[in-house]
C-alpha atoms as a PDB file:
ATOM      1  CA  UNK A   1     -51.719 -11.080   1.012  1.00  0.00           C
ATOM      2  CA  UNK A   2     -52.825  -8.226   3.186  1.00  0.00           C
ATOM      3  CA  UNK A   3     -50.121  -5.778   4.492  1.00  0.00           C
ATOM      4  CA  UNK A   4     -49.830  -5.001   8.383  1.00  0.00           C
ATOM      5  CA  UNK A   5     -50.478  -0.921   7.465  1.00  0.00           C
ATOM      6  CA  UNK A   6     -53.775  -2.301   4.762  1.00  0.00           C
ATOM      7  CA  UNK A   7     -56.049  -3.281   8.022  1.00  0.00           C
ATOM      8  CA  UNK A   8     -59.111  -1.410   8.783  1.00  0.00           C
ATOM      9  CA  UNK A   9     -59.368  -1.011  12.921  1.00  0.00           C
ATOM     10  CA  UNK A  10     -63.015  -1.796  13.493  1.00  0.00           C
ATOM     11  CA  UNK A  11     -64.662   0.801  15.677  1.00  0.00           C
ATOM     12  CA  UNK A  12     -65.147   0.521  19.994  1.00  0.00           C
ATOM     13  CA  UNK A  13     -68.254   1.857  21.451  1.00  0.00           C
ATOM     14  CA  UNK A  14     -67.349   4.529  24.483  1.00  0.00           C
ATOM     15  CA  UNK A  15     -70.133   2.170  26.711  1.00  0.00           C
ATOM     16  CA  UNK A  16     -69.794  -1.476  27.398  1.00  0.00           C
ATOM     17  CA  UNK A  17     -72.990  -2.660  27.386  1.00  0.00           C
ATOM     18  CA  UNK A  18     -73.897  -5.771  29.908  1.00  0.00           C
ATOM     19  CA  UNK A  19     -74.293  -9.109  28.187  1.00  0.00           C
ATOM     20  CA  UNK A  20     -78.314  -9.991  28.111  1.00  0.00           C
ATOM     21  CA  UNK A  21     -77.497 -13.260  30.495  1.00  0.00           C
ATOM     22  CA  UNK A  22     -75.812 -10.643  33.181  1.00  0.00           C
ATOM     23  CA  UNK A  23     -78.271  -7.691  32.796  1.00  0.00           C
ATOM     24  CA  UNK A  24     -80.072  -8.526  35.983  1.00  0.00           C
ATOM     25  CA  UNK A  25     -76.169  -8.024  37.878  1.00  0.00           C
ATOM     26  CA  UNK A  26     -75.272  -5.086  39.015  1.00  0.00           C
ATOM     27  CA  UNK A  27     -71.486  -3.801  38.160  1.00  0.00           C
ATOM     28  CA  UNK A  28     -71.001  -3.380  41.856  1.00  0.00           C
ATOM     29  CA  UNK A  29     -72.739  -6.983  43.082  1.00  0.00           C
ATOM     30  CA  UNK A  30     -70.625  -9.514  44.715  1.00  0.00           C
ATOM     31  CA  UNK A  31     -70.681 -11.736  41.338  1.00  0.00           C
ATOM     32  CA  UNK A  32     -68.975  -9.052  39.532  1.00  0.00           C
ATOM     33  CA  UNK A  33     -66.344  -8.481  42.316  1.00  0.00           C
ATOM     34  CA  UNK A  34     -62.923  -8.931  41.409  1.00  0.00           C
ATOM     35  CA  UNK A  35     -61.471 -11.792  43.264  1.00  0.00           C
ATOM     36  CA  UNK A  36     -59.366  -9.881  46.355  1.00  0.00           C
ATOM     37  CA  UNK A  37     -55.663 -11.855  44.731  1.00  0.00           C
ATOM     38  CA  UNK A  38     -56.206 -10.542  41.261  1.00  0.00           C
ATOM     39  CA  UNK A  39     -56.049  -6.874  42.316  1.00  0.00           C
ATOM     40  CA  UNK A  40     -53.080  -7.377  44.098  1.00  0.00           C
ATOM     41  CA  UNK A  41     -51.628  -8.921  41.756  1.00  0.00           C
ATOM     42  CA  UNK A  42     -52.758  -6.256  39.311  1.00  0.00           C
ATOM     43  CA  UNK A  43     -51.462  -3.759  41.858  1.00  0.00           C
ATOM     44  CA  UNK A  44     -48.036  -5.426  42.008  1.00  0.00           C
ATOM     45  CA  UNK A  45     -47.577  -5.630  38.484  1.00  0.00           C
ATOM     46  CA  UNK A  46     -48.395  -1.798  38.090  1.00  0.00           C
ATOM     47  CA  UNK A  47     -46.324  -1.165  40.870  1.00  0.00           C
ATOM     48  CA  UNK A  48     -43.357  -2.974  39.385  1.00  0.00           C
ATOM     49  CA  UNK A  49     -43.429  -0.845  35.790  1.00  0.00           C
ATOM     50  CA  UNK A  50     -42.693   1.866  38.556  1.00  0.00           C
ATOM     51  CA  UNK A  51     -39.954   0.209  39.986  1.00  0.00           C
ATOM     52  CA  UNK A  52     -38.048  -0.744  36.999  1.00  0.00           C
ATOM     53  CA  UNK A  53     -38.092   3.066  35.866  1.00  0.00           C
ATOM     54  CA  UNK A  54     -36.668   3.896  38.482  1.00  0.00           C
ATOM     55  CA  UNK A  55     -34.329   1.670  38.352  1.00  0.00           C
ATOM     56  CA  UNK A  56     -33.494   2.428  34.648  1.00  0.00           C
ATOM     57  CA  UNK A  57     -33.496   5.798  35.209  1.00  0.00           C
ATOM     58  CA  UNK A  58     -30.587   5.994  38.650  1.00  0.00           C
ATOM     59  CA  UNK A  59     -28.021   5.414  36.683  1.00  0.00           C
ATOM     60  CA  UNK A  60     -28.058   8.649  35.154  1.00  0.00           C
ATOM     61  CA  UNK A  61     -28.038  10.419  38.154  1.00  0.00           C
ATOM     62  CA  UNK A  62     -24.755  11.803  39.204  1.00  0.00           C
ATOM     63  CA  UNK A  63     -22.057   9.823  41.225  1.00  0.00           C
ATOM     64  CA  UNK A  64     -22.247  12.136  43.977  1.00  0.00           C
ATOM     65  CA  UNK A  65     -25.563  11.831  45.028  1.00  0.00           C
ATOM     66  CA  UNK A  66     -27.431  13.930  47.218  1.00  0.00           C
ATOM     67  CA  UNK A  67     -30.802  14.135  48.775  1.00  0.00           C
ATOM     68  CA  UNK A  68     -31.954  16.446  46.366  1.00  0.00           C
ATOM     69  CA  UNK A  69     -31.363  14.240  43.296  1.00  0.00           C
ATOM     70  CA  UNK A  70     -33.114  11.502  44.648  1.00  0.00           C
ATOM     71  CA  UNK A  71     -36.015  13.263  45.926  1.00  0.00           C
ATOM     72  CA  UNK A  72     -36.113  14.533  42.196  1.00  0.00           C
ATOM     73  CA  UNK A  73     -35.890  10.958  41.027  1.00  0.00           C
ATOM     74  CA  UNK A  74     -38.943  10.045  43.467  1.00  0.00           C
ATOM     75  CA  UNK A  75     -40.615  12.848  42.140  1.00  0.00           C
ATOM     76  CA  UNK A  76     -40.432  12.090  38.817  1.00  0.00           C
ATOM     77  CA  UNK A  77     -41.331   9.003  39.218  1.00  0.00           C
ATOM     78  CA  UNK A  78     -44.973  10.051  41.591  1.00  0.00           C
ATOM     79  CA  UNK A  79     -45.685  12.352  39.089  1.00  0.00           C
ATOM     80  CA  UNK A  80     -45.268  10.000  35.754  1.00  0.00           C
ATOM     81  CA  UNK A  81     -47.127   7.264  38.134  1.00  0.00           C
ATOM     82  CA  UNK A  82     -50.350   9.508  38.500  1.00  0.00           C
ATOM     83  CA  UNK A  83     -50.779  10.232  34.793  1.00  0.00           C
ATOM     84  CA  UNK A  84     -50.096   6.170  34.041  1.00  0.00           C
ATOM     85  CA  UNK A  85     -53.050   5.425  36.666  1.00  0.00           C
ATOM     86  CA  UNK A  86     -55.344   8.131  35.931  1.00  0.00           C
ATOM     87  CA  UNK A  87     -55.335   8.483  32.173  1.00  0.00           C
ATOM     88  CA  UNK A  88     -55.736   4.278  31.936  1.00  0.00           C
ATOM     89  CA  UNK A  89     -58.824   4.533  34.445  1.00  0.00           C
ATOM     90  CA  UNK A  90     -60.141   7.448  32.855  1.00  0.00           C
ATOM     91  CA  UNK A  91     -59.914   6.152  29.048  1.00  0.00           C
ATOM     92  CA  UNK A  92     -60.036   2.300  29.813  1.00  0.00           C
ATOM     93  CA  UNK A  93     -61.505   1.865  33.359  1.00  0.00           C
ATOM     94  CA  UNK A  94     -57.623  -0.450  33.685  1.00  0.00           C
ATOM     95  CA  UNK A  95     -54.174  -0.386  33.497  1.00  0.00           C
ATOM     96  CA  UNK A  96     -52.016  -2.646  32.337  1.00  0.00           C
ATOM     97  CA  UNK A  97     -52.014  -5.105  35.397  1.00  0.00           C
ATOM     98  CA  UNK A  98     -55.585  -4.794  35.286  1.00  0.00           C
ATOM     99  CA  UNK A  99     -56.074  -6.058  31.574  1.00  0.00           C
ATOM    100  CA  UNK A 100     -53.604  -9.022  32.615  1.00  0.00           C
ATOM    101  CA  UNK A 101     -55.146  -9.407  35.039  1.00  0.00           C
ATOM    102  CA  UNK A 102     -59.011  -8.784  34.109  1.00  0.00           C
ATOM    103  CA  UNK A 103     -59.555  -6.013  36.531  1.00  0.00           C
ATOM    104  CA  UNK A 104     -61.752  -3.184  35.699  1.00  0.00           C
ATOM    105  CA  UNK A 105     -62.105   0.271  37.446  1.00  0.00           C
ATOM    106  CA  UNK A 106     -65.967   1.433  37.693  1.00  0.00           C
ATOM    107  CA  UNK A 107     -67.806   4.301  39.269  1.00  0.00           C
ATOM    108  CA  UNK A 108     -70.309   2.688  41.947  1.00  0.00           C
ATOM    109  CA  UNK A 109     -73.186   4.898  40.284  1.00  0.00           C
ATOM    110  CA  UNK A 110     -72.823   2.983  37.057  1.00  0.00           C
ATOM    111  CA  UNK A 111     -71.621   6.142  35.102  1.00  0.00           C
ATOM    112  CA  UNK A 112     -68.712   7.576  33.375  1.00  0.00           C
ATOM    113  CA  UNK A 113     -65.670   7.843  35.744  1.00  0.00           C
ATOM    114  CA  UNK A 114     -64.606  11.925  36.623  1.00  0.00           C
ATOM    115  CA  UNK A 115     -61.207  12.585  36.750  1.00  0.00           C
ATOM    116  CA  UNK A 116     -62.179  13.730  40.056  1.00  0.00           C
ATOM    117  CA  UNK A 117     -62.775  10.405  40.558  1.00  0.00           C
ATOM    118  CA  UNK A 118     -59.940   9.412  39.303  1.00  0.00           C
ATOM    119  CA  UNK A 119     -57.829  11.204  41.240  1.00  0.00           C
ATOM    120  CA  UNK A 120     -59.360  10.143  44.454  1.00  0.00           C
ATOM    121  CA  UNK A 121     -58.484   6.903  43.934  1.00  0.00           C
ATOM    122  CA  UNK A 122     -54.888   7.509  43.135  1.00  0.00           C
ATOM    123  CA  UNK A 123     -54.594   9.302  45.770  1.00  0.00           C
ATOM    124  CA  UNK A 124     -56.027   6.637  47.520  1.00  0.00           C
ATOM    125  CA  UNK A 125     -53.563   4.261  46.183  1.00  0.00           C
ATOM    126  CA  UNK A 126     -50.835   6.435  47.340  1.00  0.00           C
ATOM    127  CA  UNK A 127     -51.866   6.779  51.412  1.00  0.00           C
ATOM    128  CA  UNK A 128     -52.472   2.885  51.016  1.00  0.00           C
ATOM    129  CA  UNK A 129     -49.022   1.934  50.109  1.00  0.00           C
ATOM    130  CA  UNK A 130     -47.547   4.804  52.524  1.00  0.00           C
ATOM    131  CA  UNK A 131     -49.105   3.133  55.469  1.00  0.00           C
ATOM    132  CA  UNK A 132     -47.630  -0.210  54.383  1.00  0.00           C
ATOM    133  CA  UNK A 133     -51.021  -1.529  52.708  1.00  0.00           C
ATOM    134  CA  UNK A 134     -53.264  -0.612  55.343  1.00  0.00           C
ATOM    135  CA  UNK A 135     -55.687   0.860  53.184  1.00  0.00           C
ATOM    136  CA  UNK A 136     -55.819  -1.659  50.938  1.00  0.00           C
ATOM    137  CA  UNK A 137     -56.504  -3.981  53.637  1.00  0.00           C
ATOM    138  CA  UNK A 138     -60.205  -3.034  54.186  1.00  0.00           C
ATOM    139  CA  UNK A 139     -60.779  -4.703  51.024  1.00  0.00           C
ATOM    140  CA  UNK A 140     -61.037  -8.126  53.367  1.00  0.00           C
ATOM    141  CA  UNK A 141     -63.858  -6.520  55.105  1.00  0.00           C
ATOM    142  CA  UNK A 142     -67.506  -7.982  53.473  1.00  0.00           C
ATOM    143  CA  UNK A 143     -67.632  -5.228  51.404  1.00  0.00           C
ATOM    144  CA  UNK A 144     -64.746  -5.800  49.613  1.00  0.00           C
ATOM    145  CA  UNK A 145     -63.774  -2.133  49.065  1.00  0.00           C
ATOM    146  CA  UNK A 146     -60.546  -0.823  49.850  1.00  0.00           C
ATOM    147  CA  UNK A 147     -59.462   3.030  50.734  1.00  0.00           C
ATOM    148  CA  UNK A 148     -59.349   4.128  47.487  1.00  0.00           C
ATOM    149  CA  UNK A 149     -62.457   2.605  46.157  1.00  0.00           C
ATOM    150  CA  UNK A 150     -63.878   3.908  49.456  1.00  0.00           C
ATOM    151  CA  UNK A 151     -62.524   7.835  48.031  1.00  0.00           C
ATOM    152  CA  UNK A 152     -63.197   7.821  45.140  1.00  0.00           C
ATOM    153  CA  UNK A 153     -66.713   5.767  45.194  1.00  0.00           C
ATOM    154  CA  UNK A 154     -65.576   2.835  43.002  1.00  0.00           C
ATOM    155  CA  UNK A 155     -65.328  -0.629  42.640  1.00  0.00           C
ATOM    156  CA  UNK A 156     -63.175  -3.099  41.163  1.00  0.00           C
ATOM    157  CA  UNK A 157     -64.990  -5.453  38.754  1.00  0.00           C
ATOM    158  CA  UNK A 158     -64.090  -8.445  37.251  1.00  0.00           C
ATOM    159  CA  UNK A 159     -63.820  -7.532  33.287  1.00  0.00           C
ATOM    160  CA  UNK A 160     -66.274  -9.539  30.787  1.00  0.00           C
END
């Protein structure tokens, strides 16, 4: 009987490399797109991880509350939410909504993604969801790319 702290982790390489059926595809082609209802409902899932912090977190605010304490809550909360997204793009191209629901983040030119990059697109994400989803609403145009894949020059990929 093997023990849970016995088994060797077998090594990931850093580059996914295309299957030889779907070398001819492109990662940006429209047969690699990620279906328009999967990112939002990889978006919504991300977005409720957010929510539920938040709401974990107001009871320890004080009874009293003032603007400033819940601006400080918001804060918080922005600032965790931009390491969550960028460090999962960065290291695994998705975040946990995306690996439910088998959405991948990719650079359009095929190479790594630059935390430049990165940060485009959260930013991205951010002006999207201030402006009630506007910006994630040119994703219905034919070229399926929203406002932050527009930024940040990436596109959203169904994962293989």
């Amino acid at each position: 009987m093997t023990r849970f702290d016995e088994i060797e982790l077998e090594s990931v390489p850093l580059v996914d490399a295309l299957p030889a059926a779907e070398e001819h595809i492109s990662l940006a082609s429209p047969a690699r797109s990620a279906p328009r209802f999967r990112r939002l409902l990889a978006l919504l899932t991300d977005l409720s991880l957010f929510v539920a912090l938040a709401l974990a977190l107001s009871p320890l605010l004080p009874a009293a509350q003032k603007w400033t304490t819940v601006a400080s809550l918001a804060g918080f909360v922005i600032v965790l939410s931009y390491y969550y997204f960028v460090g999962t793009w960065l290291l695994w191209g998705k975040t946990v909504g995306g690996a439910i629901f088998d959405v991948k983040v990719v650079p359009a030119d095929a190479s790594a993604m630059a935390l430049r990059n990165a940060s485009l697109r959260w930013a991205g994400v951010c002006l999207s969801l201030a402006t009630g989803g506007i910006g994630f609403a040119l994703a219905a145009l034919p070229s399926r790319r929203s406002l932050p894949d527009r930024l940040s020059s990436t596109d959203c990929i169904t994962a293989f």
